[in-house]
PDB file of N, CA and C in Angstrom:
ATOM      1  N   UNK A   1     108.344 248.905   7.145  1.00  0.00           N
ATOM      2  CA  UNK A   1     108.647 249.986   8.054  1.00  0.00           C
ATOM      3  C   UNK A   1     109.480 251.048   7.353  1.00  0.00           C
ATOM      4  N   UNK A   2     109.151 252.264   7.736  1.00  0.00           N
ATOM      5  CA  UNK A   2     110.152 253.166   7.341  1.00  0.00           C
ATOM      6  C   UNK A   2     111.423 253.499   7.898  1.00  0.00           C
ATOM      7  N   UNK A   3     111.919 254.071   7.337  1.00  0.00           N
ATOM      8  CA  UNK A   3     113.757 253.840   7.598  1.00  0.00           C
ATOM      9  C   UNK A   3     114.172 254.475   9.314  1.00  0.00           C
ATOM     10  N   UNK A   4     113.222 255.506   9.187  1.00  0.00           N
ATOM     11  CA  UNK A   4     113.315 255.486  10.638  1.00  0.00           C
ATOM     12  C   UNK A   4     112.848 255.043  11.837  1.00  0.00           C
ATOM     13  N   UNK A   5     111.841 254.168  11.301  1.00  0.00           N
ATOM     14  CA  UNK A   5     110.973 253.406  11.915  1.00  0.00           C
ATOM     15  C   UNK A   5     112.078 252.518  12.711  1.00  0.00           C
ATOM     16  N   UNK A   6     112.649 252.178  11.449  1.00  0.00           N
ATOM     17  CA  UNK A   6     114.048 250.729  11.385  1.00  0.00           C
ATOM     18  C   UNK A   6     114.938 251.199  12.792  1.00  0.00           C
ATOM     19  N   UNK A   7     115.256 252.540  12.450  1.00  0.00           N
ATOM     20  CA  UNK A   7     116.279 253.178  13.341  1.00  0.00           C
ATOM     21  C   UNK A   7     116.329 253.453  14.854  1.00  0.00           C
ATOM     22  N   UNK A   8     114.720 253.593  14.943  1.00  0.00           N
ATOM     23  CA  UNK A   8     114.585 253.639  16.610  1.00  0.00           C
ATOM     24  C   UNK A   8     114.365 252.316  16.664  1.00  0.00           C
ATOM     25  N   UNK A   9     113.983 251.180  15.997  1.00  0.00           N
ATOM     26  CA  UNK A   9     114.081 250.399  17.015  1.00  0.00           C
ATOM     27  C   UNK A   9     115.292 249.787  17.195  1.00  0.00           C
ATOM     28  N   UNK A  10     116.563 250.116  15.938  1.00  0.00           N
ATOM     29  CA  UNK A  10     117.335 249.794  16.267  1.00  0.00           C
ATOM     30  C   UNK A  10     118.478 250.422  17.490  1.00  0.00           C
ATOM     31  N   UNK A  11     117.839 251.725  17.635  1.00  0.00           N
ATOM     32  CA  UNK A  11     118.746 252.058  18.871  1.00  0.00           C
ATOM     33  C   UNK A  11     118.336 251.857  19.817  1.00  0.00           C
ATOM     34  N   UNK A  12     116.913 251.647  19.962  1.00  0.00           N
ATOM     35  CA  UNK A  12     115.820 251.511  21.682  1.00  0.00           C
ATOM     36  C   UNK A  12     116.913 249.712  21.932  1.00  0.00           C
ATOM     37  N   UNK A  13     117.160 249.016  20.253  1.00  0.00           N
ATOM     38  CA  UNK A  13     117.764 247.150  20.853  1.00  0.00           C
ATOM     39  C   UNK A  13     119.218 247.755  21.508  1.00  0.00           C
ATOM     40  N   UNK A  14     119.812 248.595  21.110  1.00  0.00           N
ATOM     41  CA  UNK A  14     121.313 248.476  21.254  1.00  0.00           C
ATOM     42  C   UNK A  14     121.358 249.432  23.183  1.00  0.00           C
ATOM     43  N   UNK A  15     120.292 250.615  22.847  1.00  0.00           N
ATOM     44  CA  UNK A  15     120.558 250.582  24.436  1.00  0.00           C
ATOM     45  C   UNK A  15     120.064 249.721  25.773  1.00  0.00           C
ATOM     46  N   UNK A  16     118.822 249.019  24.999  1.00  0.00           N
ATOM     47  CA  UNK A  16     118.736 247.800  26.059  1.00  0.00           C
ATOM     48  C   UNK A  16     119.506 246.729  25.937  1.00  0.00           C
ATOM     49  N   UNK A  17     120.508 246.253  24.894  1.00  0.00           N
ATOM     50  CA  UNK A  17     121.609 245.684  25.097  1.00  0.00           C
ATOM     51  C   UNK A  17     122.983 246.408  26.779  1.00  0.00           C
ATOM     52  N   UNK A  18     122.812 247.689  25.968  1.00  0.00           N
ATOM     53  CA  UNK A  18     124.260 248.143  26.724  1.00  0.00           C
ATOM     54  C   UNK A  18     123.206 248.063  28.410  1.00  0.00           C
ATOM     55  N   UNK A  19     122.700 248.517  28.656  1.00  0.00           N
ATOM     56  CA  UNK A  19     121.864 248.367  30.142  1.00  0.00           C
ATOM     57  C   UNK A  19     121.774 246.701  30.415  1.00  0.00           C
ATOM     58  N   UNK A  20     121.766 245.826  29.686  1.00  0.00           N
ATOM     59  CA  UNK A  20     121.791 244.448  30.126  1.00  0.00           C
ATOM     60  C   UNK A  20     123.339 243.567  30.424  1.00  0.00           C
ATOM     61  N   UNK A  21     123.993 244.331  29.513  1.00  0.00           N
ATOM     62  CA  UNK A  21     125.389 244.047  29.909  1.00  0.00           C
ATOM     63  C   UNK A  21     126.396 244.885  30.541  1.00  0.00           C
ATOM     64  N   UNK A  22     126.052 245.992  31.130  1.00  0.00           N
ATOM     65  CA  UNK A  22     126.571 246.731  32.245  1.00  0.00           C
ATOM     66  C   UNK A  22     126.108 246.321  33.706  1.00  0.00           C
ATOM     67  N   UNK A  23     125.091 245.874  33.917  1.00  0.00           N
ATOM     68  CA  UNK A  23     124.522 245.616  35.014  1.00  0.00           C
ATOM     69  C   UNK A  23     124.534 246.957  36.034  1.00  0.00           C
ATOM     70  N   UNK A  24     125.615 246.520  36.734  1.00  0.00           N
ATOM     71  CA  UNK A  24     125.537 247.843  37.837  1.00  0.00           C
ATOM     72  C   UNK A  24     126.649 248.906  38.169  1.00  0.00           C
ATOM     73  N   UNK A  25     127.253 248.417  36.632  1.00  0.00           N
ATOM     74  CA  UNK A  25     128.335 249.752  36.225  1.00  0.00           C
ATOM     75  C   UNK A  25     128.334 251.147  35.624  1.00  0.00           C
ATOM     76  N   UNK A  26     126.450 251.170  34.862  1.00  0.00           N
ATOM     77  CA  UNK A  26     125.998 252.000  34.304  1.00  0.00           C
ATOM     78  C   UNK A  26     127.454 252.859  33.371  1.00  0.00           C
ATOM     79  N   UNK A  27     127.318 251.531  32.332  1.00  0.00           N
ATOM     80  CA  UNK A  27     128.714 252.305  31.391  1.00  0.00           C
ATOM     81  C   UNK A  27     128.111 253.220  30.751  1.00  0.00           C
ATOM     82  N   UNK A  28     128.946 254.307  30.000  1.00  0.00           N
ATOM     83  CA  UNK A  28     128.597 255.180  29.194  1.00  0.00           C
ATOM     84  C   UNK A  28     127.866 255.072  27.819  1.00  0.00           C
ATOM     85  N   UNK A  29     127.069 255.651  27.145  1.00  0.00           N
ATOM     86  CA  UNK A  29     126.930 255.372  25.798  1.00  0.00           C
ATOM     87  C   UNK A  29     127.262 256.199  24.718  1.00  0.00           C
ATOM     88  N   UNK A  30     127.827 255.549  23.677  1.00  0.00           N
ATOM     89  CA  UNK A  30     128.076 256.057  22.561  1.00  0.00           C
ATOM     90  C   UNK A  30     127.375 256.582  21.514  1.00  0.00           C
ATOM     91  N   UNK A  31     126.841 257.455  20.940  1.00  0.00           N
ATOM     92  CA  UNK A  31     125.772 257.547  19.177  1.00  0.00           C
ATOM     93  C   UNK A  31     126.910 258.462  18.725  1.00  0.00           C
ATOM     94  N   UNK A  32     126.987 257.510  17.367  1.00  0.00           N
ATOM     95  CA  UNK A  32     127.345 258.658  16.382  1.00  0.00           C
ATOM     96  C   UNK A  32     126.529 258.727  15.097  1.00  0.00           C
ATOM     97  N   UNK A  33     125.339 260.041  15.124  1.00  0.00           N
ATOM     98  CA  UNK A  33     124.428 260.335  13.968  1.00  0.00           C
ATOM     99  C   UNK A  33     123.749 259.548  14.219  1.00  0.00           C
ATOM    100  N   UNK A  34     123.026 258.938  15.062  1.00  0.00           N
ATOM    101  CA  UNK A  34     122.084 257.946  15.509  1.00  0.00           C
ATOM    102  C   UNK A  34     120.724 258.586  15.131  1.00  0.00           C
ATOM    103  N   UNK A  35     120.554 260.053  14.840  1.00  0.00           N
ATOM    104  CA  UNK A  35     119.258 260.743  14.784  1.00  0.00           C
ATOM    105  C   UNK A  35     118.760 261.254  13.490  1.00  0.00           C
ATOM    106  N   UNK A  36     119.748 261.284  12.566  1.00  0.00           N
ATOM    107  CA  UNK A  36     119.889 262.001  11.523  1.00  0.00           C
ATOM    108  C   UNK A  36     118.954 261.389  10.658  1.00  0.00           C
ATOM    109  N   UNK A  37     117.943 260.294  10.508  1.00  0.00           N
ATOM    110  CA  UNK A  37     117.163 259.757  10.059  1.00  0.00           C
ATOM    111  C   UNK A  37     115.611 260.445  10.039  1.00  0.00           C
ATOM    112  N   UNK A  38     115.779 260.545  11.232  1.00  0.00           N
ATOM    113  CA  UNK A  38     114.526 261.031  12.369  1.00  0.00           C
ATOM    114  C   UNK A  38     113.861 262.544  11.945  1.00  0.00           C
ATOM    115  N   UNK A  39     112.716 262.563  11.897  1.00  0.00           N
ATOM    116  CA  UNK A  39     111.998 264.058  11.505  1.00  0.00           C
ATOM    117  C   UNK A  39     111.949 264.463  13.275  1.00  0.00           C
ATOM    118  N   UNK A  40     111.569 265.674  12.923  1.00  0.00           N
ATOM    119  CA  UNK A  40     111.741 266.539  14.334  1.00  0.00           C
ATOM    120  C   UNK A  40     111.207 265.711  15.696  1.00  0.00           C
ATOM    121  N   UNK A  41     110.585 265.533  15.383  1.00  0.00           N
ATOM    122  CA  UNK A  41     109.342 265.073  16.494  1.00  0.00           C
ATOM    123  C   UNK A  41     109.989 263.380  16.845  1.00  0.00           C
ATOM    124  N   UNK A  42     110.513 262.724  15.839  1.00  0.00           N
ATOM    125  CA  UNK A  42     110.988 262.016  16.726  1.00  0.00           C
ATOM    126  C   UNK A  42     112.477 262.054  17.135  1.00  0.00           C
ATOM    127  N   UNK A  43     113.193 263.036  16.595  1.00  0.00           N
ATOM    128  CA  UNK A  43     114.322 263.530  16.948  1.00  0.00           C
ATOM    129  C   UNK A  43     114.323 263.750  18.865  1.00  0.00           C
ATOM    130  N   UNK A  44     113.302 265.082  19.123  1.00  0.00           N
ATOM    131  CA  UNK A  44     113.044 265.167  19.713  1.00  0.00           C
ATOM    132  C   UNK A  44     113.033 264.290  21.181  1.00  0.00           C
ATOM    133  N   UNK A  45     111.624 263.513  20.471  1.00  0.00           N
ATOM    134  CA  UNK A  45     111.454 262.412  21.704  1.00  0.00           C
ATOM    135  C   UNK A  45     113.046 261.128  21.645  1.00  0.00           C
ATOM    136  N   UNK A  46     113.350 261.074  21.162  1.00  0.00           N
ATOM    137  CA  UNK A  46     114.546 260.299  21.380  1.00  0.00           C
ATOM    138  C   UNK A  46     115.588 261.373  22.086  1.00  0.00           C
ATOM    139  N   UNK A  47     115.949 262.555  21.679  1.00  0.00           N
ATOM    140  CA  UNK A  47     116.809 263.462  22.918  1.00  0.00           C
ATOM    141  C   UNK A  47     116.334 263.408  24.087  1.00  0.00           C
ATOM    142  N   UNK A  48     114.887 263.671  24.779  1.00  0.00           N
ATOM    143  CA  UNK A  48     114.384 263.665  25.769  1.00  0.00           C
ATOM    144  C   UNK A  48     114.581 262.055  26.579  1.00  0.00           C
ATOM    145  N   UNK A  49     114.250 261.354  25.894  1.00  0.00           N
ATOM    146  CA  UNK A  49     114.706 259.524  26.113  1.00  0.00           C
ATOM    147  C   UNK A  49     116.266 259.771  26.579  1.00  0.00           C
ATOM    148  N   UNK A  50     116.814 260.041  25.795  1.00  0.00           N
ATOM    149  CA  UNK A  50     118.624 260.003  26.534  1.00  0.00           C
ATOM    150  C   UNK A  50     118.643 260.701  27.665  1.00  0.00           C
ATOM    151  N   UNK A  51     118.453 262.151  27.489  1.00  0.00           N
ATOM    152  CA  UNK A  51     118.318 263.195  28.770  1.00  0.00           C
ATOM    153  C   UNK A  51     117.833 262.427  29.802  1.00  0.00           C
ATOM    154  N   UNK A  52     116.524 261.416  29.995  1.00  0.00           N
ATOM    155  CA  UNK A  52     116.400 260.609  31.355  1.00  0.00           C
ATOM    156  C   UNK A  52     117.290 259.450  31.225  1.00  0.00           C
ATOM    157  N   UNK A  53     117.496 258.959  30.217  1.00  0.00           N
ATOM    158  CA  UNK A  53     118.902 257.536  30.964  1.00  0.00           C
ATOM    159  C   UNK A  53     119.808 258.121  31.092  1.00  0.00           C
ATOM    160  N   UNK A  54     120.256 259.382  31.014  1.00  0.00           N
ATOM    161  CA  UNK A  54     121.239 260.657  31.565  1.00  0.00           C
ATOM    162  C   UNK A  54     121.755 260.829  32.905  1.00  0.00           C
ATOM    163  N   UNK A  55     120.607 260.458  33.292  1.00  0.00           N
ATOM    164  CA  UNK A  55     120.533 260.730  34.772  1.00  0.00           C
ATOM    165  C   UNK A  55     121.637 259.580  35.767  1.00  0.00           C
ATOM    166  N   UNK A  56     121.419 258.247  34.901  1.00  0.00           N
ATOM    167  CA  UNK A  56     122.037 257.175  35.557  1.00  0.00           C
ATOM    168  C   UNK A  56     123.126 256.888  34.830  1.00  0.00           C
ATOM    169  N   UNK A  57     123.966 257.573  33.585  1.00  0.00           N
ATOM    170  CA  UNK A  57     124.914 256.915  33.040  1.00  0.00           C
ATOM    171  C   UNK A  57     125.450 258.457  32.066  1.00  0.00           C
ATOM    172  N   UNK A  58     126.347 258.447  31.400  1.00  0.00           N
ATOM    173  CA  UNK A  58     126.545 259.631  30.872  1.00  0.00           C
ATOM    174  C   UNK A  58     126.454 258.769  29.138  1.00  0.00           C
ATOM    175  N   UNK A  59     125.796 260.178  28.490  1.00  0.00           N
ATOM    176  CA  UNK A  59     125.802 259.789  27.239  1.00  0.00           C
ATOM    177  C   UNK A  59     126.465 260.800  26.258  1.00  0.00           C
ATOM    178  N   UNK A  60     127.311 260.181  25.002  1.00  0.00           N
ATOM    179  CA  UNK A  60     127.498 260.890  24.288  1.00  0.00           C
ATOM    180  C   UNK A  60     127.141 261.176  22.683  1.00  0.00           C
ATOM    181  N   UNK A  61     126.519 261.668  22.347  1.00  0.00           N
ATOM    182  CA  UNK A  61     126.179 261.730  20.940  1.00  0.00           C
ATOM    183  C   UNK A  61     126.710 263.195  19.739  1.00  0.00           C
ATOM    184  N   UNK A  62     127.328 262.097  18.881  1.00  0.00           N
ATOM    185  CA  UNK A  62     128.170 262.824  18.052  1.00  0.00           C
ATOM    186  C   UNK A  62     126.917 262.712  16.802  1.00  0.00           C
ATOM    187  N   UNK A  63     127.199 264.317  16.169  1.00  0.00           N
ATOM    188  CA  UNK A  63     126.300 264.582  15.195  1.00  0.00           C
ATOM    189  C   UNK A  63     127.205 265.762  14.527  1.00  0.00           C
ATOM    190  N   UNK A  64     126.645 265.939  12.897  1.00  0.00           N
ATOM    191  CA  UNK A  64     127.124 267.231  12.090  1.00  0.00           C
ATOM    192  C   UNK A  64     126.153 267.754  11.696  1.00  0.00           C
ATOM    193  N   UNK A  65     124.890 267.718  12.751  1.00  0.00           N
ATOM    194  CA  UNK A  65     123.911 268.884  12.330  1.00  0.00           C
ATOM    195  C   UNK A  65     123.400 269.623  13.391  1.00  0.00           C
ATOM    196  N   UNK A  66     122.897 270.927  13.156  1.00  0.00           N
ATOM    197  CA  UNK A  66     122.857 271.517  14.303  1.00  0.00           C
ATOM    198  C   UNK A  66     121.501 271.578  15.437  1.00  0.00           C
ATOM    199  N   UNK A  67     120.524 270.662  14.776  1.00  0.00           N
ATOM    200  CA  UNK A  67     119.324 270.136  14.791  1.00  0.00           C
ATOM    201  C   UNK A  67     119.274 269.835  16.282  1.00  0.00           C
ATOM    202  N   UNK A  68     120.089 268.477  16.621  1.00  0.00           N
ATOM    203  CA  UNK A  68     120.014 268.256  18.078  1.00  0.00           C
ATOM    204  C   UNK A  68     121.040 268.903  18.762  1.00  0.00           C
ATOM    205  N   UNK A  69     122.042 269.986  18.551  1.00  0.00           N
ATOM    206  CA  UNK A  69     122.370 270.731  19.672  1.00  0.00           C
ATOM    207  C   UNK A  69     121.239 271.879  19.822  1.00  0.00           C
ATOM    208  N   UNK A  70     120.865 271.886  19.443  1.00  0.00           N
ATOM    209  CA  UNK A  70     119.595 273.350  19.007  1.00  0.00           C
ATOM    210  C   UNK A  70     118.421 272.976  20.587  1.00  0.00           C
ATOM    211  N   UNK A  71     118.308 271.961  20.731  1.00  0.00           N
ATOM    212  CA  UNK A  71     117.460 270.520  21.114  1.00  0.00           C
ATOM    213  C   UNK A  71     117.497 270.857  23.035  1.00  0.00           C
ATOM    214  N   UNK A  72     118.555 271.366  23.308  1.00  0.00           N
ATOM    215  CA  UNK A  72     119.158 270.843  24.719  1.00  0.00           C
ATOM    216  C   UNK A  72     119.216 271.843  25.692  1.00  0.00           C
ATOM    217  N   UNK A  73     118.505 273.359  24.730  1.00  0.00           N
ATOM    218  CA  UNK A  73     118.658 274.368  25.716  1.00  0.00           C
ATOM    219  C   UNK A  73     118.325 274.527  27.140  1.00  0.00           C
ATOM    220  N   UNK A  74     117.323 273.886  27.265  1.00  0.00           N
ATOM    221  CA  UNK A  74     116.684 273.495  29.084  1.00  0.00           C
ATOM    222  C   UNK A  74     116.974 272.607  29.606  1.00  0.00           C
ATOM    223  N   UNK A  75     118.059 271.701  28.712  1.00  0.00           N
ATOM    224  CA  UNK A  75     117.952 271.143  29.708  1.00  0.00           C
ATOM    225  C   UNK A  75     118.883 270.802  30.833  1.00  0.00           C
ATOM    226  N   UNK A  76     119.151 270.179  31.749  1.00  0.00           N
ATOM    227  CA  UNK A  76     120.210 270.102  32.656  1.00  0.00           C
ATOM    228  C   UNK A  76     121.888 269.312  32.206  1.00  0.00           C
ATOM    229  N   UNK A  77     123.040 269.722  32.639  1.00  0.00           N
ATOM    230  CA  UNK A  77     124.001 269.094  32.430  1.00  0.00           C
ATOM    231  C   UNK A  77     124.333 268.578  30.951  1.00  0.00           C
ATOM    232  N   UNK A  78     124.207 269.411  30.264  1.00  0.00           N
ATOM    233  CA  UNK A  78     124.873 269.065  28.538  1.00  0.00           C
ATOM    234  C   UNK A  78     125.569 269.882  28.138  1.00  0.00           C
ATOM    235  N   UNK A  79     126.357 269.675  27.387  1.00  0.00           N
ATOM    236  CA  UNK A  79     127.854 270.217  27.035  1.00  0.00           C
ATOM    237  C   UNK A  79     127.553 269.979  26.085  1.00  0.00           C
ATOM    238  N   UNK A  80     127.502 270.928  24.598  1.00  0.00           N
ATOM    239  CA  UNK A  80     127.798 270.747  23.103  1.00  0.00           C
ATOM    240  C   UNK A  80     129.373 271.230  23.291  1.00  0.00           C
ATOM    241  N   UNK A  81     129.994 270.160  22.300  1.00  0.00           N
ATOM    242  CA  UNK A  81     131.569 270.813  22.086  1.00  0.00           C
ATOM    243  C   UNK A  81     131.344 270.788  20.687  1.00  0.00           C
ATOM    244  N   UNK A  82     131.927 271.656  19.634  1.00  0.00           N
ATOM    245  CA  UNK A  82     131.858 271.979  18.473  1.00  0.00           C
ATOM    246  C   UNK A  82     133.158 272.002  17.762  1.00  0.00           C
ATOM    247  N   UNK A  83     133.583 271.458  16.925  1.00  0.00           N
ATOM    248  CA  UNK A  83     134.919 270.842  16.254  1.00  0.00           C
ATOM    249  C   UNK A  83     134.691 272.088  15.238  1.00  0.00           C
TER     250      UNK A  83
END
């Protein structure tokens, strides 16, 4: 597999971890640079993937490229903060 191959599935295990052990607290989630692997397209479809578990939990993803804030213009309720 390729490295990013590796990477989504390692984040698709870790957020169906955090959804199996929150139950019905819908905790928050964390990424930091979780995407930076990823060519556009699946950059992409993985922002759009958060944006709907968005809906039920708040997510935050920390990045130093400007790639996925670029990403979020339509869409509802996102806040880029910029250090």
């Amino acid at each position: 597999f390729s490295r990013s191959t590796r990477d989504i599935a390692g984040l698709s295990v870790r957020m169906a971890i955090c959804d199996s052990i929150s139950g019905t607290n819908q905790l928050p989630m964390f990424f930091d640079d979780v995407l930076s692997s990823f060519d556009d397209k699946r950059c992409f479809d993985m922002m759009e993937c958060m944006e709907n578990i968005s809906d039920d939990r708040q997510i935050f993803l920390c990045t130093c490229r400007s790639r996925e804030t670029e990403l979020h213009n339509d869409w509802k309720d996102v806040e880029v903060i910029r250090l």
